[in-house]
C-alpha atoms as a PDB file:
ATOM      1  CA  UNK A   1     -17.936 -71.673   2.484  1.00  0.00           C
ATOM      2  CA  UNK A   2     -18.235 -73.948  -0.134  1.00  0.00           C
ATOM      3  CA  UNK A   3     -15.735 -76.672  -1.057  1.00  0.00           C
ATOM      4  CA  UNK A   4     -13.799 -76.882  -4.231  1.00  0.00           C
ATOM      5  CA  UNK A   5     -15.252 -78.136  -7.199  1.00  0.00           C
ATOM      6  CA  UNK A   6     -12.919 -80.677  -8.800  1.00  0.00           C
ATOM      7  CA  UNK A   7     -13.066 -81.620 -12.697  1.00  0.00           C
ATOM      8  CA  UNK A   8     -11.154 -81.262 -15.550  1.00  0.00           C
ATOM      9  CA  UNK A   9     -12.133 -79.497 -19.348  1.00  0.00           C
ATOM     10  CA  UNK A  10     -12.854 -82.884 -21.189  1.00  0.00           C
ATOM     11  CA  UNK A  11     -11.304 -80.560 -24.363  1.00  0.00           C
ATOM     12  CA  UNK A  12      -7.878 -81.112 -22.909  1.00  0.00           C
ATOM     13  CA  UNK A  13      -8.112 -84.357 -23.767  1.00  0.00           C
ATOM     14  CA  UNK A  14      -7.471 -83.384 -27.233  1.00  0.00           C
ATOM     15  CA  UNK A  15      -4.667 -81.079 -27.128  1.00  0.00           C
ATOM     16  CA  UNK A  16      -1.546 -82.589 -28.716  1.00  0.00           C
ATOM     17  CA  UNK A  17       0.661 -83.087 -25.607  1.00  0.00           C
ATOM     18  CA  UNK A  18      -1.860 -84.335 -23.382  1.00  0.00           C
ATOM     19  CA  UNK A  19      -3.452 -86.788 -26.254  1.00  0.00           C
ATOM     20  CA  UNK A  20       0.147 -88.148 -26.461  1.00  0.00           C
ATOM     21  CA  UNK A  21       0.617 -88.833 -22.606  1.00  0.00           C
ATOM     22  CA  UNK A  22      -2.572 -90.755 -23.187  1.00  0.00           C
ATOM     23  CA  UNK A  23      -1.647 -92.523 -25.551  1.00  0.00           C
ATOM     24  CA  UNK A  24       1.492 -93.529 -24.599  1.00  0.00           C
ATOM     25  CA  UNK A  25       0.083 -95.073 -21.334  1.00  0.00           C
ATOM     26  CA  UNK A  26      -2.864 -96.633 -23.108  1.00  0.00           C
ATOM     27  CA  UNK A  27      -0.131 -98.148 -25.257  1.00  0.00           C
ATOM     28  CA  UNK A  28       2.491 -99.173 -22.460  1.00  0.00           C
ATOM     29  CA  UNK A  29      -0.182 -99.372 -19.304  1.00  0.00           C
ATOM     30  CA  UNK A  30      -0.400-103.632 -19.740  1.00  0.00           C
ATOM     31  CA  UNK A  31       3.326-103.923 -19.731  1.00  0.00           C
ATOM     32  CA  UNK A  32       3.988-101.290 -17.061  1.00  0.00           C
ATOM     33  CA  UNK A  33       0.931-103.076 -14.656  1.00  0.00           C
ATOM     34  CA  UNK A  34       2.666-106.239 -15.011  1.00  0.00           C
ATOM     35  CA  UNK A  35       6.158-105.162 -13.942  1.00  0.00           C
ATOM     36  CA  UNK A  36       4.473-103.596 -10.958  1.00  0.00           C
ATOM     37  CA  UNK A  37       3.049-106.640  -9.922  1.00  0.00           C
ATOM     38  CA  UNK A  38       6.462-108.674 -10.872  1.00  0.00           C
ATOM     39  CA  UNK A  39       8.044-106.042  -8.235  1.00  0.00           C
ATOM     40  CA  UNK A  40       5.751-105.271  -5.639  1.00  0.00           C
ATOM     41  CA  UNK A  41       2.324-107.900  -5.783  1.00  0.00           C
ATOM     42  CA  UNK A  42      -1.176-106.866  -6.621  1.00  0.00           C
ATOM     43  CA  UNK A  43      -1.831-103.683  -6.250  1.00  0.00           C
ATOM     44  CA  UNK A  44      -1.565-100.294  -7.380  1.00  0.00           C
ATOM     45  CA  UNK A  45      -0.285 -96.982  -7.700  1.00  0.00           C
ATOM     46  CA  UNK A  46      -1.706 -94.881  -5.654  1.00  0.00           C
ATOM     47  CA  UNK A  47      -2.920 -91.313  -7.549  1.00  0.00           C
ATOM     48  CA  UNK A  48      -3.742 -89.668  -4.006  1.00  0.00           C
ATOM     49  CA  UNK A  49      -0.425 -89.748  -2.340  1.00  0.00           C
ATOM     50  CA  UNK A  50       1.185 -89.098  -6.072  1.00  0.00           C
ATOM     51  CA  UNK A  51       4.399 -86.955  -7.198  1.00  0.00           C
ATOM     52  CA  UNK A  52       5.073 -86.129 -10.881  1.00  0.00           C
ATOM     53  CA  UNK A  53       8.784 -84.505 -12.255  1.00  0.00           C
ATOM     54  CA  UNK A  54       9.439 -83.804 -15.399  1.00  0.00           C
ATOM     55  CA  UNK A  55      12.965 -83.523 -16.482  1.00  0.00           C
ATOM     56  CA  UNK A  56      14.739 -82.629 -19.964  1.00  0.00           C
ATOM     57  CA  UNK A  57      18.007 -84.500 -20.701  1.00  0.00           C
ATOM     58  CA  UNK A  58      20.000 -84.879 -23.583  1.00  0.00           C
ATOM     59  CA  UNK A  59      19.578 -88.138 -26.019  1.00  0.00           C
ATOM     60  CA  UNK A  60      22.445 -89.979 -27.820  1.00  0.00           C
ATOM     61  CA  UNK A  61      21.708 -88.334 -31.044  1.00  0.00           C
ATOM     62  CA  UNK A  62      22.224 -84.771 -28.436  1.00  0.00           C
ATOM     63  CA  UNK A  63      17.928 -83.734 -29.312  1.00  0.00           C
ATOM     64  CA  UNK A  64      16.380 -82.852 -26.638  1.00  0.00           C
ATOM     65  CA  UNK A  65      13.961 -85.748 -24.097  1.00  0.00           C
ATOM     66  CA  UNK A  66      11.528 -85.589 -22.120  1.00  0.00           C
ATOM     67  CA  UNK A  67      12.096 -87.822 -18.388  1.00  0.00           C
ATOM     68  CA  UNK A  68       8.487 -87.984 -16.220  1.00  0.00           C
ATOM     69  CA  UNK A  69       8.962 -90.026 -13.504  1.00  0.00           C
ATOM     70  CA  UNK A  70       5.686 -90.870 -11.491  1.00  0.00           C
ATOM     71  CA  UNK A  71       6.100 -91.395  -7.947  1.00  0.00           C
ATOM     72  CA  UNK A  72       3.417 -93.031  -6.328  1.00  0.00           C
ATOM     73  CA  UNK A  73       2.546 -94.778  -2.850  1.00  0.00           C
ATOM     74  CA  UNK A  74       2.042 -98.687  -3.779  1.00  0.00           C
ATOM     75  CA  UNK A  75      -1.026 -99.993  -2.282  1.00  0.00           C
ATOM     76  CA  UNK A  76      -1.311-103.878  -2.197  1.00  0.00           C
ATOM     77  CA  UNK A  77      -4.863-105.471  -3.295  1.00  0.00           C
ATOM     78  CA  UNK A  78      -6.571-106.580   0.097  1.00  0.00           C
ATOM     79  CA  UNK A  79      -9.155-108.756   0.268  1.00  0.00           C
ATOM     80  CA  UNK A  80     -12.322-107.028   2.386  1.00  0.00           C
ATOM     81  CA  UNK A  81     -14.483-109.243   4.299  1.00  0.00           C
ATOM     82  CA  UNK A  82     -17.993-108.827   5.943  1.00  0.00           C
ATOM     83  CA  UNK A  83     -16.485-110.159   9.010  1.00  0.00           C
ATOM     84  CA  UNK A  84     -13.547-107.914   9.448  1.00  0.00           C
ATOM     85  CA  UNK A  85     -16.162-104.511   9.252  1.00  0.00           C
ATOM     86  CA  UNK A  86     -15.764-102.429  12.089  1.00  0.00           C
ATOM     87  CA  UNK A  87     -18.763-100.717  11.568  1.00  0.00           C
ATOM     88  CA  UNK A  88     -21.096-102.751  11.257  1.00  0.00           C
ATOM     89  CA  UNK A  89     -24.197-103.201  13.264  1.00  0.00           C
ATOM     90  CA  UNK A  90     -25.460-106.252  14.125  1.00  0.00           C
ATOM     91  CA  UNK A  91     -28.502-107.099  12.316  1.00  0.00           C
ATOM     92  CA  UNK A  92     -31.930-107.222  14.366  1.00  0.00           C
ATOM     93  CA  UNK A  93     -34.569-109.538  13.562  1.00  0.00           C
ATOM     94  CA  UNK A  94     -37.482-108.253  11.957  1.00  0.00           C
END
């Protein structure tokens, strides 16, 4: 049996609603980083543990939105150290 093979069509890339998504997080990613780490610390958003919805709602004007709300695990930066390595072997003279 052999296991999945994960990818995506690099083409999708350029149809309309997927450029747009792009784009808009290209556009508000900086501002939307820094609020995380206002809230939470360093650290991410984890895209492994990860929920997307998408909702439709009416605006003020009564056209039609578009509500995506990303829900992701946070995962604070840690700092990795040599020492801390439960793995590793001790080294042997040569």
């Amino acid at each position: 049996m052999q296991p999945p093979f994960r990818s995506y069509n690099p083409e999708m890339v350029h149809e309309p609603a997927i450029y747009r998504l792009n784009e808009a997080i290209m556009h508000f990613g900086e501002s939307i980083k820094a609020i995380i780490n206002e809230d939470f610390g360093d650290g991410i958003m984890s895209a492994i543990d990860f929920y997307c919805t998408v909702d439709k709602v009416k605006g003020a004007d009564g056209k039609d939105r578009v509500v995506l709300t990303f829900d992701g695990k946070y995962l604070p930066h840690t700092e990795q150290k040599a020492a801390n390595m439960m793995s590793k072997l001790p080294c042997k003279a040569p």
